[in-house]
C-alpha atoms as a PDB file:
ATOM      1  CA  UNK A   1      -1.479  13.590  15.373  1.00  0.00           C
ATOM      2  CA  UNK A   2      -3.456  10.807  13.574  1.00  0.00           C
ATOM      3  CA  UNK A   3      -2.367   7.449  13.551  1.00  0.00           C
ATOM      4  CA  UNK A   4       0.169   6.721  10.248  1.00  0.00           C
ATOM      5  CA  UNK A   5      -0.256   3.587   8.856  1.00  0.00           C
ATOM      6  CA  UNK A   6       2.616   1.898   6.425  1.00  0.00           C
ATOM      7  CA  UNK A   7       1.654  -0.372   3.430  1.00  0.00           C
ATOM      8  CA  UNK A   8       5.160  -1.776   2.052  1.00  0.00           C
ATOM      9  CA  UNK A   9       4.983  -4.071  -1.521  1.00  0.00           C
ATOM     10  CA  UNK A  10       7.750  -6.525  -1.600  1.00  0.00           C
ATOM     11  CA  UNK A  11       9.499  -6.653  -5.282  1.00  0.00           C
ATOM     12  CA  UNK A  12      13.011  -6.715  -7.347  1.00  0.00           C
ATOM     13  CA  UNK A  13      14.068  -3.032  -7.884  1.00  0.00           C
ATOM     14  CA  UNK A  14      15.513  -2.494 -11.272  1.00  0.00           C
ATOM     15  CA  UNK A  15      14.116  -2.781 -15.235  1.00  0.00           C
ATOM     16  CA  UNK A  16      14.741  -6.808 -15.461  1.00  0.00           C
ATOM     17  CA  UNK A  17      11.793  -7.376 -13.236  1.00  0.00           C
ATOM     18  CA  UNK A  18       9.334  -4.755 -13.761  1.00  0.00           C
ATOM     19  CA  UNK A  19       6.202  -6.089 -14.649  1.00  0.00           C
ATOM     20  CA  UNK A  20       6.750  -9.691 -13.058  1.00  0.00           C
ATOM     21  CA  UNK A  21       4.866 -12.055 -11.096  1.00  0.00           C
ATOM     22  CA  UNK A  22       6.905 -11.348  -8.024  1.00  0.00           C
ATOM     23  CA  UNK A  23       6.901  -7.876  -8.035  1.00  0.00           C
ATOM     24  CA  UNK A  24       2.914  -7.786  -7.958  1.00  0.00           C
ATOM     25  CA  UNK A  25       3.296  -6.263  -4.518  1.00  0.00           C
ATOM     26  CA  UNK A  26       5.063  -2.972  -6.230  1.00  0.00           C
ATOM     27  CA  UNK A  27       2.532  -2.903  -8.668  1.00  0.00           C
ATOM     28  CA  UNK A  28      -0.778  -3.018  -6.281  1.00  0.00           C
ATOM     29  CA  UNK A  29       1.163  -0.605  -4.095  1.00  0.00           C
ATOM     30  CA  UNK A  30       1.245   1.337  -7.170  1.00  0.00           C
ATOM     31  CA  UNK A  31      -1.948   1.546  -7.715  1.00  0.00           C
ATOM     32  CA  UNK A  32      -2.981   2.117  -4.424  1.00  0.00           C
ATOM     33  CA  UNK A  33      -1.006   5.403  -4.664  1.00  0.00           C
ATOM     34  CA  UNK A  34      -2.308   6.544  -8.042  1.00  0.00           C
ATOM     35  CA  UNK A  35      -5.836   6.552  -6.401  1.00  0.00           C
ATOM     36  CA  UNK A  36      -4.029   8.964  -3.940  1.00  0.00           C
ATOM     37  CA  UNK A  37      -1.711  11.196  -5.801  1.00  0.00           C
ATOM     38  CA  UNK A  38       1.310   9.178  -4.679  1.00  0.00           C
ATOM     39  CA  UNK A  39       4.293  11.211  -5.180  1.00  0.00           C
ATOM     40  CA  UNK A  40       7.471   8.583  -5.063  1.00  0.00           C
ATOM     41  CA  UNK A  41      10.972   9.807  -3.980  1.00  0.00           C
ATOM     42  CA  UNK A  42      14.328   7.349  -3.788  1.00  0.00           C
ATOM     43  CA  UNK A  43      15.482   7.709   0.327  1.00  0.00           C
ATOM     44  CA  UNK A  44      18.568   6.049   1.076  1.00  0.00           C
ATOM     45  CA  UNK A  45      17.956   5.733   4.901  1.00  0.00           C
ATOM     46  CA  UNK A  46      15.075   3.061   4.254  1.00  0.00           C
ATOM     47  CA  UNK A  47      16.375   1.725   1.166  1.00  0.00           C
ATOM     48  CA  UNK A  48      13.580   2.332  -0.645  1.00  0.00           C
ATOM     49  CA  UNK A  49      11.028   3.873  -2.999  1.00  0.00           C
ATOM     50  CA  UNK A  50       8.575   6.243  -0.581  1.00  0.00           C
ATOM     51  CA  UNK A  51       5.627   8.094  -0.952  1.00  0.00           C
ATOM     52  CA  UNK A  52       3.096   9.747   1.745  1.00  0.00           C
ATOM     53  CA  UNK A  53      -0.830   9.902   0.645  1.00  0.00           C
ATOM     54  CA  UNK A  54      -3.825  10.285   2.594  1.00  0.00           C
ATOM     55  CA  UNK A  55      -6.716   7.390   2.325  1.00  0.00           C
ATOM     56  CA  UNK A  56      -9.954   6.834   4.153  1.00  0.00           C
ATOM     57  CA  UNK A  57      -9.415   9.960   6.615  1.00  0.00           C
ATOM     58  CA  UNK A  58      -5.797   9.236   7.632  1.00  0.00           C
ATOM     59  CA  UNK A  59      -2.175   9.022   6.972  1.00  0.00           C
ATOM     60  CA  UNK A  60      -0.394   6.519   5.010  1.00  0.00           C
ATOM     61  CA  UNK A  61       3.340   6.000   4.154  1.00  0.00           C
ATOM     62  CA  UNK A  62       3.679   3.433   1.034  1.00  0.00           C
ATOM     63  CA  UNK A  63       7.031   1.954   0.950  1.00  0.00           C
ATOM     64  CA  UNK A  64       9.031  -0.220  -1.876  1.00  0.00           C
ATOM     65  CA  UNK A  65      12.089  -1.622  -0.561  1.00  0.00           C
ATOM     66  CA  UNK A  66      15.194  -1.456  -2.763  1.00  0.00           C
ATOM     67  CA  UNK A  67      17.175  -4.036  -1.200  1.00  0.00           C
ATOM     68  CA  UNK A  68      15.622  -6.878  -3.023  1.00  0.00           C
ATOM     69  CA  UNK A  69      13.626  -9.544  -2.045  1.00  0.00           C
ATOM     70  CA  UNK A  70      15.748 -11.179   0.069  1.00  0.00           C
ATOM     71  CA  UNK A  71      16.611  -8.572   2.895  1.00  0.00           C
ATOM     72  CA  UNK A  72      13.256  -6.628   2.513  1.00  0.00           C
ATOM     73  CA  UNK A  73      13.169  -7.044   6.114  1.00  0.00           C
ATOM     74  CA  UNK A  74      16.144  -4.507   6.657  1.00  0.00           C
ATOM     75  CA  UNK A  75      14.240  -1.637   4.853  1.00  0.00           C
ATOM     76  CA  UNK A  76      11.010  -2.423   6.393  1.00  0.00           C
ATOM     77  CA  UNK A  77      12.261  -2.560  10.061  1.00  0.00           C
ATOM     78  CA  UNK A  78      14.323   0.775   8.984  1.00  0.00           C
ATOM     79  CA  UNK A  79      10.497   2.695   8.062  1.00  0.00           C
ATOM     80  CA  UNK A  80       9.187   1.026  10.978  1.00  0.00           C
ATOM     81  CA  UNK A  81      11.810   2.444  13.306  1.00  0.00           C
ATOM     82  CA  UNK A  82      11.674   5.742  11.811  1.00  0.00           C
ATOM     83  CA  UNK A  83       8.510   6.560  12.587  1.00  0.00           C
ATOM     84  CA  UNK A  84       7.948   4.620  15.439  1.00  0.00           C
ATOM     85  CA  UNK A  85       4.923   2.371  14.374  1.00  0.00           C
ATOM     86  CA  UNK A  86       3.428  -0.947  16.120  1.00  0.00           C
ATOM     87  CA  UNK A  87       3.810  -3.833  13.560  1.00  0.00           C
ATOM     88  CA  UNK A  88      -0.169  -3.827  14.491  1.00  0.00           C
ATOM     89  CA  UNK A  89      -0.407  -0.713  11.283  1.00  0.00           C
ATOM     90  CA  UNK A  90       1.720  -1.960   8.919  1.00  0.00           C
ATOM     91  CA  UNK A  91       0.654  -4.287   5.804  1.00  0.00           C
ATOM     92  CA  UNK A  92       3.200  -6.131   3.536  1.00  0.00           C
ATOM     93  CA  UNK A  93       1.329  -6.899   0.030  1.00  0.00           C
ATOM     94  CA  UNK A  94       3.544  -9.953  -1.585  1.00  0.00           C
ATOM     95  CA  UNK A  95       3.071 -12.502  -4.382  1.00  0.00           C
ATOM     96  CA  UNK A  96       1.937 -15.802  -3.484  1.00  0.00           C
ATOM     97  CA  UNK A  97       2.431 -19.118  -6.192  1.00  0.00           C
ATOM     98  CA  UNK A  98       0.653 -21.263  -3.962  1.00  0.00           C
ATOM     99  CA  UNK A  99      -2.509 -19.070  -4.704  1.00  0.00           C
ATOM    100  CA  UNK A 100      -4.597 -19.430  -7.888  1.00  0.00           C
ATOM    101  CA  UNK A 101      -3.453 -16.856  -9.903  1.00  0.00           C
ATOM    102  CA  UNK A 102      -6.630 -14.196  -9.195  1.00  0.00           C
ATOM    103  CA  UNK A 103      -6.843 -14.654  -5.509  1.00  0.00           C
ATOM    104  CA  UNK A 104      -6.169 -12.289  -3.063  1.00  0.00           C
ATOM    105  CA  UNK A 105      -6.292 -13.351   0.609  1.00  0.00           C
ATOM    106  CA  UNK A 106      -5.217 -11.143   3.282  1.00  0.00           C
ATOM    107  CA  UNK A 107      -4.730 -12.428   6.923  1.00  0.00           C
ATOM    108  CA  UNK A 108      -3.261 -10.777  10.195  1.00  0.00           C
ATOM    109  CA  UNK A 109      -0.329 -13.183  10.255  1.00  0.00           C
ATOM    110  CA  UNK A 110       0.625 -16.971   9.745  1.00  0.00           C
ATOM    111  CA  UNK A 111       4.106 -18.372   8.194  1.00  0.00           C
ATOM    112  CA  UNK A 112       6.050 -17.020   5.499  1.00  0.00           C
ATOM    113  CA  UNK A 113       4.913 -19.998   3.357  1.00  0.00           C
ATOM    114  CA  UNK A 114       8.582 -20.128   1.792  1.00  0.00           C
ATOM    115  CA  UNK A 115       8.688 -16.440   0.832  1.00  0.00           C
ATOM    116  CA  UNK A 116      11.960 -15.062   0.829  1.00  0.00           C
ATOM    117  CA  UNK A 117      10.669 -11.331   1.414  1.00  0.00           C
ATOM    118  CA  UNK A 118       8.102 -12.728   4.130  1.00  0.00           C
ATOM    119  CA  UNK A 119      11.222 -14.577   6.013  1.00  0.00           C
ATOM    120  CA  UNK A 120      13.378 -11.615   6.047  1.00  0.00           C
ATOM    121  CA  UNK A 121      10.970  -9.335   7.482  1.00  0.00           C
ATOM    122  CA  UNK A 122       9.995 -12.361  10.383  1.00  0.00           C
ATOM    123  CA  UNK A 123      13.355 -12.571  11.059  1.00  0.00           C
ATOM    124  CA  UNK A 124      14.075  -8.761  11.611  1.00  0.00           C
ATOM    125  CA  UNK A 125      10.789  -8.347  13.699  1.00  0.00           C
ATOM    126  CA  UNK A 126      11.049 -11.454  15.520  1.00  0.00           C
ATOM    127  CA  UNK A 127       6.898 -12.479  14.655  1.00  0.00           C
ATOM    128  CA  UNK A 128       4.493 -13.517  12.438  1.00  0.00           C
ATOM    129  CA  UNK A 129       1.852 -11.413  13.922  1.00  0.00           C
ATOM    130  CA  UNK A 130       1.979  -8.568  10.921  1.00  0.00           C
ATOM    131  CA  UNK A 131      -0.460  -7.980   8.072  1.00  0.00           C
ATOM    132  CA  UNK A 132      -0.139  -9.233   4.861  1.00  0.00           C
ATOM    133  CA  UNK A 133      -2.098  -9.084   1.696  1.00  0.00           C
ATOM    134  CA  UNK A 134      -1.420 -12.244  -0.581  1.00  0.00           C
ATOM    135  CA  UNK A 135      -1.620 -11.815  -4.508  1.00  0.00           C
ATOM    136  CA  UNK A 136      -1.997 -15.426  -6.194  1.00  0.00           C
ATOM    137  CA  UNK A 137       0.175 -15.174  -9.356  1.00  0.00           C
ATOM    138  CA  UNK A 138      -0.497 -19.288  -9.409  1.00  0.00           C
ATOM    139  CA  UNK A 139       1.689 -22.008  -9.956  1.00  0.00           C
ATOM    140  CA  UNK A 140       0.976 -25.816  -9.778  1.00  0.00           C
ATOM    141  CA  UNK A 141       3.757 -28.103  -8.026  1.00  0.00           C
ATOM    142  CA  UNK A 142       3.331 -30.814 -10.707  1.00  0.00           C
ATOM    143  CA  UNK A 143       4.105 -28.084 -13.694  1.00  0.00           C
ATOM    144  CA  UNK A 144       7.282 -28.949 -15.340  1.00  0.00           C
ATOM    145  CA  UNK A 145       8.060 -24.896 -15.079  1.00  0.00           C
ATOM    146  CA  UNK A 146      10.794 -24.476 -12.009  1.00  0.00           C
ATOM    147  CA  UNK A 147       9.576 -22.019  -9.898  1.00  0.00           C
ATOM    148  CA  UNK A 148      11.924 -19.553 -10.279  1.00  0.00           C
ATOM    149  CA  UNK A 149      11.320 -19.338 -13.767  1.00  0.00           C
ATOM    150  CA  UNK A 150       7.502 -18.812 -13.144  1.00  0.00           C
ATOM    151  CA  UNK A 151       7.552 -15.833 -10.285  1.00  0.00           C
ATOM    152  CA  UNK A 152      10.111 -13.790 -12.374  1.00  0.00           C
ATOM    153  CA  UNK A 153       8.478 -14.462 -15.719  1.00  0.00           C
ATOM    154  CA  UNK A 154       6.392 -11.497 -17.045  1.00  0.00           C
ATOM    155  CA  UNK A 155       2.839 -11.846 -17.007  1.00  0.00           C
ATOM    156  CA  UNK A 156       1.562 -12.575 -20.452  1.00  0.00           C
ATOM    157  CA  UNK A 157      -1.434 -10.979 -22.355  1.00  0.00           C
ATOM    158  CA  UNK A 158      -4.029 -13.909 -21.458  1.00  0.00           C
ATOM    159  CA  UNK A 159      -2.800 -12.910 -17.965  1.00  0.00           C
ATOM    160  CA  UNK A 160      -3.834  -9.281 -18.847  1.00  0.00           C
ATOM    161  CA  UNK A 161      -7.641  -9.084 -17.781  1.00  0.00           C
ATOM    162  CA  UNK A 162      -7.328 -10.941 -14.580  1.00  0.00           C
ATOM    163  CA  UNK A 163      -3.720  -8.923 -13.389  1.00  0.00           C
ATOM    164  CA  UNK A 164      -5.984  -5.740 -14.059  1.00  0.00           C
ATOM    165  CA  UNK A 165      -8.924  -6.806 -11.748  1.00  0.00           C
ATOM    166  CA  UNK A 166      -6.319  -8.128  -8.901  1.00  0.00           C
ATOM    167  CA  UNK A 167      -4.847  -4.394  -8.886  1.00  0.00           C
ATOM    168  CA  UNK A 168      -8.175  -3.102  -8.291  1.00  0.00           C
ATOM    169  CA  UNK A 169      -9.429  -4.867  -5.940  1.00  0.00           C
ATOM    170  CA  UNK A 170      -6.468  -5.146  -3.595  1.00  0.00           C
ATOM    171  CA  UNK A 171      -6.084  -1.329  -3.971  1.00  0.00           C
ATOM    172  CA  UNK A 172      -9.726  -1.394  -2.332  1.00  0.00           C
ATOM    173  CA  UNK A 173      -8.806  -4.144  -0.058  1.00  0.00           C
ATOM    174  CA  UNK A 174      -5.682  -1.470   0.798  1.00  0.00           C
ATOM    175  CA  UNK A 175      -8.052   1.353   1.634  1.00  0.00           C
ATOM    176  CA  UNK A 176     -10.731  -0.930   3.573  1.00  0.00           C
ATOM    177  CA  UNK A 177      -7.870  -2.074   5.544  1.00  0.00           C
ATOM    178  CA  UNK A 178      -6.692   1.573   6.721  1.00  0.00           C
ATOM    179  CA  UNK A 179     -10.549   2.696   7.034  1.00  0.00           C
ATOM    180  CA  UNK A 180     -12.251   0.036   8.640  1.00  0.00           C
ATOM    181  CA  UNK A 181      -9.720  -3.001   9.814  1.00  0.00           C
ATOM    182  CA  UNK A 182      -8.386  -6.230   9.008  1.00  0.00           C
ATOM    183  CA  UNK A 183     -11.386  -8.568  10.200  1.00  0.00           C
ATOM    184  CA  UNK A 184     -13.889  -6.336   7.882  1.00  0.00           C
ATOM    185  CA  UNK A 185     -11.154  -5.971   4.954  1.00  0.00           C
ATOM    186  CA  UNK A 186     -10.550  -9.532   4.980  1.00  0.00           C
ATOM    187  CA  UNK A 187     -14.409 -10.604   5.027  1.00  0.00           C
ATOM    188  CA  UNK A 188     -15.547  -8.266   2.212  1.00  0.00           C
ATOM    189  CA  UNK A 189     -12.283  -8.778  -0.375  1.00  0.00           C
ATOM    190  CA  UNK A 190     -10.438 -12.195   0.268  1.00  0.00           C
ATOM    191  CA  UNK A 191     -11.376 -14.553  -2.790  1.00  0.00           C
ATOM    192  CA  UNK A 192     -10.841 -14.639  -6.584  1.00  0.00           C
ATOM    193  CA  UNK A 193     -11.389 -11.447  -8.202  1.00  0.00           C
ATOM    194  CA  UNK A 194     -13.957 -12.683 -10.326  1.00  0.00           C
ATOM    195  CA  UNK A 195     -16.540 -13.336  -7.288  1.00  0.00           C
ATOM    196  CA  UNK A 196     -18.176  -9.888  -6.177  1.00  0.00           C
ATOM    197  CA  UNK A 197     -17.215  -8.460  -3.267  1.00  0.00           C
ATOM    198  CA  UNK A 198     -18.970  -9.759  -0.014  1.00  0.00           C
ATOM    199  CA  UNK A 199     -21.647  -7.890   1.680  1.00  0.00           C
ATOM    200  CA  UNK A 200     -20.766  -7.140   5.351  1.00  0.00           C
END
């Protein structure tokens, strides 16, 4: 059998925070599994929204955990356990403030940076050493905006253009990951969305 990889996007479930900065990880999951044919079903033993595609030659189960941010750990570890995968093929795509809004940098692990979703999931693995794909939605520590505020605002029509071209390219950054590896995703994709993307 070939090798299944999981991508999970870490979000809110529920109407109030559709479309918001900190549920970009649903929405580049999304539209990873539109380029697929991603079917999504509700399955209570992960907690989550599921859906299994094909990409680059192999297997992929996309994931959305239901549990919000907070515990996204529990319904990650429960996908993990189900099917038995090394933390080495899974990918957690998350929002990042402390990133210019446009500015997608993946990396093979490093701290949770204050993330609520990232901590959960650390906690319930017991490392750092995962994949994660971080989505700048921006946010400047001298703004009088609390924080709060900013990651479960909506994004806004100036916001429009550049929220488009993120969803793009980390759906490519998605399938280069699966197809060719971290090292080679992260070299060709990490950067702002309005630089090209880098030769090999």
């Amino acid at each position: 059998m070939d090798a299944l990889y999981a991508i999970v996007g870490l979000g809110n479930p529920g109407a109030e925070y559709a479309r918001t900065r900190h549920n970009i990880g649903f929405m580049a999951v999304e539209r990873f599994g539109e380029k697929h044919g991603a079917v999504w079903t509700n399955q209570r033993k992960f907690e989550a929204r599921i859906a299994k595609v094909e990409a680059a030659g192999k297997r992929a189960v996309l994931c959305e955990p239901q549990t919000y941010m907070n515990v996204s750990g529990r319904a990650v570890g429960a996908l993990i356990d189900f099917y038995r995968l090394p933390v080495s093929r899974l990918l957690i795509v998350v929002d990042d403030a402390d990133l210019p809004f446009g500015e997608l940098r993946m990396r093979g692990s490093g701290s949770s940076g204050g993330h609520h979703g990232l901590e959960s999931i650390e906690e319930r693995f017991g490392t750092r050493d995962y994949a994660r794909l971080r989505m700048g939605i921006g946010w400047q520590r001298s703004d009088l905006r609390e924080i709060t505020g900013h990651v479960l605002g909506k994004f806004g029509a100036a916001e429009a253009e550049t929220l488009e071209q993120m969803l793009k390219r980390a759906a490519a950054q998605i399938e280069r990951w699966i197809e060719v590896g971290l090292q080679r995703a992260m070299n060709e994709f990490n950067g702002a969305v309005n630089a090209p993307p880098k030769d090999e």
